[in-house]
N, C-alpha and C. Protein backbone atom coordinates (compact mmCIF):
# COMPACT_ATOMS: atom_id res chain seq x y z
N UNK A 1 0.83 -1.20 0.00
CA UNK A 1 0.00 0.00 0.00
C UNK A 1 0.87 1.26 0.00
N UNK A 2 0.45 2.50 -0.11
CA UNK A 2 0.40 3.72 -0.25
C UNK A 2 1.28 4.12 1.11
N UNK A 3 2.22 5.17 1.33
CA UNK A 3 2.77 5.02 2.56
C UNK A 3 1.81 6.28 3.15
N UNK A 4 0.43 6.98 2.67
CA UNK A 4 -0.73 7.70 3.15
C UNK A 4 -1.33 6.62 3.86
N UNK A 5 -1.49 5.62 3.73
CA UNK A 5 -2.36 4.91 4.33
C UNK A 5 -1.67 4.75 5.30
N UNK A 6 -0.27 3.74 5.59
CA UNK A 6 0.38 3.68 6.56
C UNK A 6 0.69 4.62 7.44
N UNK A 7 0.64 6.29 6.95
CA UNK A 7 0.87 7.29 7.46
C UNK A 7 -0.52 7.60 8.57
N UNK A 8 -2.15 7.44 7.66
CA UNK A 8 -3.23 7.71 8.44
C UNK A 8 -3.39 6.51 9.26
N UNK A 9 -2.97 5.29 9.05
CA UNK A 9 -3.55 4.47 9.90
C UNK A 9 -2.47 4.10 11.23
N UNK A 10 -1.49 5.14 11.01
CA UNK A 10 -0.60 4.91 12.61
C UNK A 10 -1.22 6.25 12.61
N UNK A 11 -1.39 7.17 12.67
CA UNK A 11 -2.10 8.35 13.31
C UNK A 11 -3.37 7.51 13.75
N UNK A 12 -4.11 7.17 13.25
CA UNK A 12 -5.47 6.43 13.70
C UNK A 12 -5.04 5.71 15.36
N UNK A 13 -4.17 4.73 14.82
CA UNK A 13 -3.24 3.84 15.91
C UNK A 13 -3.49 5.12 17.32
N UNK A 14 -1.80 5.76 16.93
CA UNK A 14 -1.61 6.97 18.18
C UNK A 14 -2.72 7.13 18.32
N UNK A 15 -3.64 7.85 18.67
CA UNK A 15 -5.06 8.29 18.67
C UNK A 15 -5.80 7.72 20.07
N UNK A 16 -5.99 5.96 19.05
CA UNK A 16 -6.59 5.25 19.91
C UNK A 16 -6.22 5.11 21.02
N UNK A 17 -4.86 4.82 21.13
CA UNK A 17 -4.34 4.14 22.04
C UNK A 17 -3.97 5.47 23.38
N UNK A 18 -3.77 6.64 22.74
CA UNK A 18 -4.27 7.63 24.08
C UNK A 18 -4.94 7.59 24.58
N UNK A 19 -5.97 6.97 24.13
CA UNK A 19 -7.44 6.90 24.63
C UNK A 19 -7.29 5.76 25.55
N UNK A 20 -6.45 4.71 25.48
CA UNK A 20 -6.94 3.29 26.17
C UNK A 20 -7.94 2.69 25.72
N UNK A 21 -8.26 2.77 24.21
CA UNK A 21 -9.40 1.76 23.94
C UNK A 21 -8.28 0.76 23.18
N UNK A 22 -9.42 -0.32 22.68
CA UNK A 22 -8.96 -0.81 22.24
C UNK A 22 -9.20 -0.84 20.77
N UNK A 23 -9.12 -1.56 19.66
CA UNK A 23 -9.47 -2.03 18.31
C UNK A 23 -11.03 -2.77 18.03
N UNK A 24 -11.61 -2.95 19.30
CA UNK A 24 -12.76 -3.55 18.76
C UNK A 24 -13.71 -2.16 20.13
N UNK A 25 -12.92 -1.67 20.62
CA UNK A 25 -13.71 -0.72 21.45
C UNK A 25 -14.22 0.69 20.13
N UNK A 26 -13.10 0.90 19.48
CA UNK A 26 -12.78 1.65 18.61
C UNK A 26 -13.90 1.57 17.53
N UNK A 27 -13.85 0.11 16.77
CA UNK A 27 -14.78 0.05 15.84
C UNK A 27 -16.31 -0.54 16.24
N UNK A 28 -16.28 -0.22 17.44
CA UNK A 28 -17.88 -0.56 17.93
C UNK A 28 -18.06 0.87 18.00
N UNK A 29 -17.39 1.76 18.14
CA UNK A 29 -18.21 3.23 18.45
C UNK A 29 -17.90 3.72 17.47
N UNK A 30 -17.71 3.35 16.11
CA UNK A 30 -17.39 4.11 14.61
C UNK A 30 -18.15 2.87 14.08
N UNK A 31 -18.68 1.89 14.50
CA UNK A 31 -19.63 1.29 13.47
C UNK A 31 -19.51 -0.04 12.26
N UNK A 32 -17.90 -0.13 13.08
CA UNK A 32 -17.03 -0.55 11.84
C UNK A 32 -16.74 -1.80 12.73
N UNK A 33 -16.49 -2.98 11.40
CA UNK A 33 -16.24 -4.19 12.63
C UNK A 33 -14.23 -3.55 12.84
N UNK A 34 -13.90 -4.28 14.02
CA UNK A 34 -12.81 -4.45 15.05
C UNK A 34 -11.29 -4.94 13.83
N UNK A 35 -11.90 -5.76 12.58
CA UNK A 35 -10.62 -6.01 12.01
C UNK A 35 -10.51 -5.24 11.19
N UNK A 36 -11.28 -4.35 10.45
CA UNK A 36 -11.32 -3.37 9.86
C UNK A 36 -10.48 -2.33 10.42
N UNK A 37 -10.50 -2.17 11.43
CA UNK A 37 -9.56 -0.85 12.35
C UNK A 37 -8.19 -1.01 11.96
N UNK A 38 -7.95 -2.68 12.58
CA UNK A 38 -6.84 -3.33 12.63
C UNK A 38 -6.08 -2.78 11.08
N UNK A 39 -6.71 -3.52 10.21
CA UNK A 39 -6.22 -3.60 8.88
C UNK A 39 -5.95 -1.80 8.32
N UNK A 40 -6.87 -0.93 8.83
CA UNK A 40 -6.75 0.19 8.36
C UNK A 40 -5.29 0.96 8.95
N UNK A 41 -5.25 0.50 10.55
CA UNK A 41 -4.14 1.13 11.55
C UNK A 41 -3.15 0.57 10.53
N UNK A 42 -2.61 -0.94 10.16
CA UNK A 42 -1.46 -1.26 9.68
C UNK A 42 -1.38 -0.82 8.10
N UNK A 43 -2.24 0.14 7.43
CA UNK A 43 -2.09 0.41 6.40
C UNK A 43 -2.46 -0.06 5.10
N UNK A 44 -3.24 -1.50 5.38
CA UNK A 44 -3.21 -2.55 4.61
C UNK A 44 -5.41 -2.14 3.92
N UNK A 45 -5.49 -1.45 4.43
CA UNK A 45 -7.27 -1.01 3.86
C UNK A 45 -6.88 0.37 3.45
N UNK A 46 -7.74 0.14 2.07
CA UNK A 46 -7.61 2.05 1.37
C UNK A 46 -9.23 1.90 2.07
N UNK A 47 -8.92 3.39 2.69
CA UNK A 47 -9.78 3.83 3.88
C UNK A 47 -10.56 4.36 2.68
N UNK A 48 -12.17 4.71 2.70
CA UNK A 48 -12.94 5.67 2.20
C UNK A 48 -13.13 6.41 3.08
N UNK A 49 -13.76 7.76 2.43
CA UNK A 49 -14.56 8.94 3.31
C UNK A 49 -15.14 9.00 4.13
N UNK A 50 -16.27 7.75 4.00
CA UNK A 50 -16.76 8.01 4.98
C UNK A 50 -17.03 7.08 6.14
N UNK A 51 -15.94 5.51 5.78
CA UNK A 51 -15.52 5.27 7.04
C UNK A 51 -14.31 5.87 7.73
N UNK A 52 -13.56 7.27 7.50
CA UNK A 52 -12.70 7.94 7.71
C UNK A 52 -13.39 8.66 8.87
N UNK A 53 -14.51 9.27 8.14
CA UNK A 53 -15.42 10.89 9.38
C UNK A 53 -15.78 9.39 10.40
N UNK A 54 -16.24 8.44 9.69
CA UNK A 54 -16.67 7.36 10.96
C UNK A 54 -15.73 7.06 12.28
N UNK A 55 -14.64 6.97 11.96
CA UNK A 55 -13.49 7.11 12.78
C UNK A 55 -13.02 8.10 13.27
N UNK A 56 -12.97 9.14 12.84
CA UNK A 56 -12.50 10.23 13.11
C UNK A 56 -13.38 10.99 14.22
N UNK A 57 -15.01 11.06 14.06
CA UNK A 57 -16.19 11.05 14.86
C UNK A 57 -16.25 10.84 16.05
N UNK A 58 -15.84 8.80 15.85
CA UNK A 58 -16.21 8.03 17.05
C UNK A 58 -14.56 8.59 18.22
N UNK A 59 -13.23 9.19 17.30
CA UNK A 59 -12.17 9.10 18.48
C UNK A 59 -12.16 10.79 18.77
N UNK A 60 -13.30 11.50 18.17
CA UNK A 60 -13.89 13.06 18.82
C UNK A 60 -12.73 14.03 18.10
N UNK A 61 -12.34 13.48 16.99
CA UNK A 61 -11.43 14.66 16.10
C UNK A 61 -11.92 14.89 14.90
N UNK A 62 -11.62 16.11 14.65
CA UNK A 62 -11.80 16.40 12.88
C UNK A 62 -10.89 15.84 12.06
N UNK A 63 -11.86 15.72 10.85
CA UNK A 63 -10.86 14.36 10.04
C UNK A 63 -9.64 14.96 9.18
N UNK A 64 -9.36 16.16 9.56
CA UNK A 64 -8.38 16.70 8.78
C UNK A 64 -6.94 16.70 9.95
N UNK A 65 -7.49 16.33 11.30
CA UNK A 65 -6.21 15.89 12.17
C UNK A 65 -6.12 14.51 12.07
N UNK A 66 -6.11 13.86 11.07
CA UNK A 66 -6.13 12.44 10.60
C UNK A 66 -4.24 12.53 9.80
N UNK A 67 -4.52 13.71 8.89
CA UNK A 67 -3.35 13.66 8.18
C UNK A 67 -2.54 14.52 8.43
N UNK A 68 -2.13 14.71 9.69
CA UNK A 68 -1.06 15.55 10.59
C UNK A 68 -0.30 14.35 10.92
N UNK A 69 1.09 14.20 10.44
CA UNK A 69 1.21 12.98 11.07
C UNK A 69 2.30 13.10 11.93
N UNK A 70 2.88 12.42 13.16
CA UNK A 70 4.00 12.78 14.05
C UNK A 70 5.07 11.90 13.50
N UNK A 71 5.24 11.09 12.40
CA UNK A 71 6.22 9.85 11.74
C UNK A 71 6.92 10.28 10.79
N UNK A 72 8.18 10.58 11.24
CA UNK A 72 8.94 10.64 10.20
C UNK A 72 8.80 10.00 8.40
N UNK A 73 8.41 10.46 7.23
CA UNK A 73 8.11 10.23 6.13
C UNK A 73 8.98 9.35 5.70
N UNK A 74 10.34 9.72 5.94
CA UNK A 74 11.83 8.79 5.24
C UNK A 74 11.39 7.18 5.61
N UNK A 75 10.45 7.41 7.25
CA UNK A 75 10.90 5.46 7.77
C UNK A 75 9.91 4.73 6.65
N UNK A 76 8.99 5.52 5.30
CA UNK A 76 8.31 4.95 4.30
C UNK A 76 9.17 4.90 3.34
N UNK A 77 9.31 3.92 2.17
CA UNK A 77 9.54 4.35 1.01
C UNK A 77 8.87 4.90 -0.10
N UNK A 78 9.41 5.78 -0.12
CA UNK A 78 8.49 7.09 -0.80
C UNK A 78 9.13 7.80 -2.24
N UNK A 79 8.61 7.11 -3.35
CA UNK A 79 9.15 7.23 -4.82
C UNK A 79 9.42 8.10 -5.17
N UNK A 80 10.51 8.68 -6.04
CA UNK A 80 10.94 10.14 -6.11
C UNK A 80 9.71 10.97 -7.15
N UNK A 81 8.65 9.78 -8.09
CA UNK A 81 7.75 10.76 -8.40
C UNK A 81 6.63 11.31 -7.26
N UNK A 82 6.62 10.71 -6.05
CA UNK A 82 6.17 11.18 -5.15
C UNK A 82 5.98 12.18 -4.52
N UNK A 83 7.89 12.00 -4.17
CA UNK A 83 8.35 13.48 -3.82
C UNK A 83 8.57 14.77 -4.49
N UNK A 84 8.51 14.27 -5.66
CA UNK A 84 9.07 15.75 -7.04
C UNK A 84 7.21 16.05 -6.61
N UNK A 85 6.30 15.57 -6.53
CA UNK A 85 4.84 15.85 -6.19
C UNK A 85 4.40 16.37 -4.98
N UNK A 86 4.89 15.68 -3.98
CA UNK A 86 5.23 16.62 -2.70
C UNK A 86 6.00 17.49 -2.51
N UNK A 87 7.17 18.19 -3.50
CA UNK A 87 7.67 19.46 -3.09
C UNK A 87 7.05 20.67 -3.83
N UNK A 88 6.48 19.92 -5.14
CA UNK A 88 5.37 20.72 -6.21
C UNK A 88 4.62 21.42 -5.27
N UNK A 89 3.71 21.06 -4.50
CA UNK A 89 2.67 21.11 -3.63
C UNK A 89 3.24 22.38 -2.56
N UNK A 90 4.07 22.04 -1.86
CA UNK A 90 5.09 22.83 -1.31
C UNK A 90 5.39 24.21 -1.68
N UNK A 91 5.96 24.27 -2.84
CA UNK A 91 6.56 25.68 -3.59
C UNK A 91 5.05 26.13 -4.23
N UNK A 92 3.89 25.37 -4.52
CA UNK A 92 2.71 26.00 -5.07
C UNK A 92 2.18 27.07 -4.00
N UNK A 93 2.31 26.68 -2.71
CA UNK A 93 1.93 27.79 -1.83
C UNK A 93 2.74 28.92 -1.43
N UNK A 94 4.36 28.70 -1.70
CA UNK A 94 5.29 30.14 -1.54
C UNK A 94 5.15 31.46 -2.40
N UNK A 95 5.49 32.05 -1.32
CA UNK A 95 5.63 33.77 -1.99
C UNK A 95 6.28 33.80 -3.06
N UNK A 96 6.68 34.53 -4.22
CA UNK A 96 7.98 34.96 -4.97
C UNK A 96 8.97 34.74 -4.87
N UNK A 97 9.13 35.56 -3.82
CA UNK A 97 10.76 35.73 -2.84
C UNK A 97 10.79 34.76 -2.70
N UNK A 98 10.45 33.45 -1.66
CA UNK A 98 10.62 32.67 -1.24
C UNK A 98 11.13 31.34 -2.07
N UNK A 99 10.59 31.68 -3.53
CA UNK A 99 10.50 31.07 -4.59
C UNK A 99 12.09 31.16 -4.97
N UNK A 100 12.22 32.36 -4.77
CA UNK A 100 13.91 32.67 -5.43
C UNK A 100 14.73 31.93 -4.35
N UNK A 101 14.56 31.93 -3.07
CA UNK A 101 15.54 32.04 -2.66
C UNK A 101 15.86 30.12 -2.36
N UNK A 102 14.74 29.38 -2.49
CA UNK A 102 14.62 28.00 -3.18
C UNK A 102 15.30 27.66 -4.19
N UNK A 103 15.12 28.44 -5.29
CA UNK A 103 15.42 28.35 -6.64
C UNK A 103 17.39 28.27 -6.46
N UNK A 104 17.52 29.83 -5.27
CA UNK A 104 19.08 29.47 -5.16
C UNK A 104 19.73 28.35 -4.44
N UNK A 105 19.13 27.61 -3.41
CA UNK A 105 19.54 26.71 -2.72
C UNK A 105 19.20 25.36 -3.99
N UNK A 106 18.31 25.36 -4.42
CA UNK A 106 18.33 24.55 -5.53
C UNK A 106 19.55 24.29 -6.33
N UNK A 107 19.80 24.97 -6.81
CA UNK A 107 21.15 25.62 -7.68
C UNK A 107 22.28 25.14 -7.38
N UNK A 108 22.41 25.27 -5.98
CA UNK A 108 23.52 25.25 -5.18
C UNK A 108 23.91 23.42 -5.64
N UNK A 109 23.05 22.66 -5.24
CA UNK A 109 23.39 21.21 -5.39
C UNK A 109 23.28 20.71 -7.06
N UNK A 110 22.88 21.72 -8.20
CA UNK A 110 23.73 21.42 -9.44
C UNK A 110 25.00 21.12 -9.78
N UNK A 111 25.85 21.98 -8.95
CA UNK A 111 27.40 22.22 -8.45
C UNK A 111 28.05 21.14 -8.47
């Protein structure tokens, strides 16, 4: 799978487990059977929408603190068209300036 999935479903993980529930405590109050959690925490279920808000609901967060994640990205392997896509994303939201001064540190490792 996707290292998003692995990424949301150890955030899911952390979550729970602040809580002290468990995996079948979890998907009894999101609706969802108990191996479903399981499979989603280890990354191995492409989650939909709206067993996502289902989860997200039942552990009392908004589902956009789903994809905050505290895990270092590197411990995934993560394809360089990935990343040329994740830094796209990145520089789409910088200023100008900010743009340049990227552009020079860029530069720098042509060298």
């Amino acid at each position: 799978m996707t290292p998003i999935l692995k990424l949301v479903g150890s955030k899911i993980r952390d979550i729970r487990k602040q809580r002290g529930w468990s995996q079948e405590l979890l998907g009894e109050k999101a609706g969802v059977k108990f191996s479903y959690i399981g499979s989603v925490e280890r990354g191995e279920q492409n989650i939909t929408l709206l067993n996502l808000e289902k989860i997200a609901t039942a552990l009392d967060v908004k589902v956009h603190s789903l994809f905050s994640y505290s895990v270092e990205l590197e411990k995934f392997e993560i394809s360089k068209e990935s990343m040329i896509y994740e830094l796209l994303e990145i520089l789409i939201r910088l200023e100008q300036n900010d743009l340049r001064k990227v552009r020079a540190i860029l530069k720098e490792f042509q060298n």
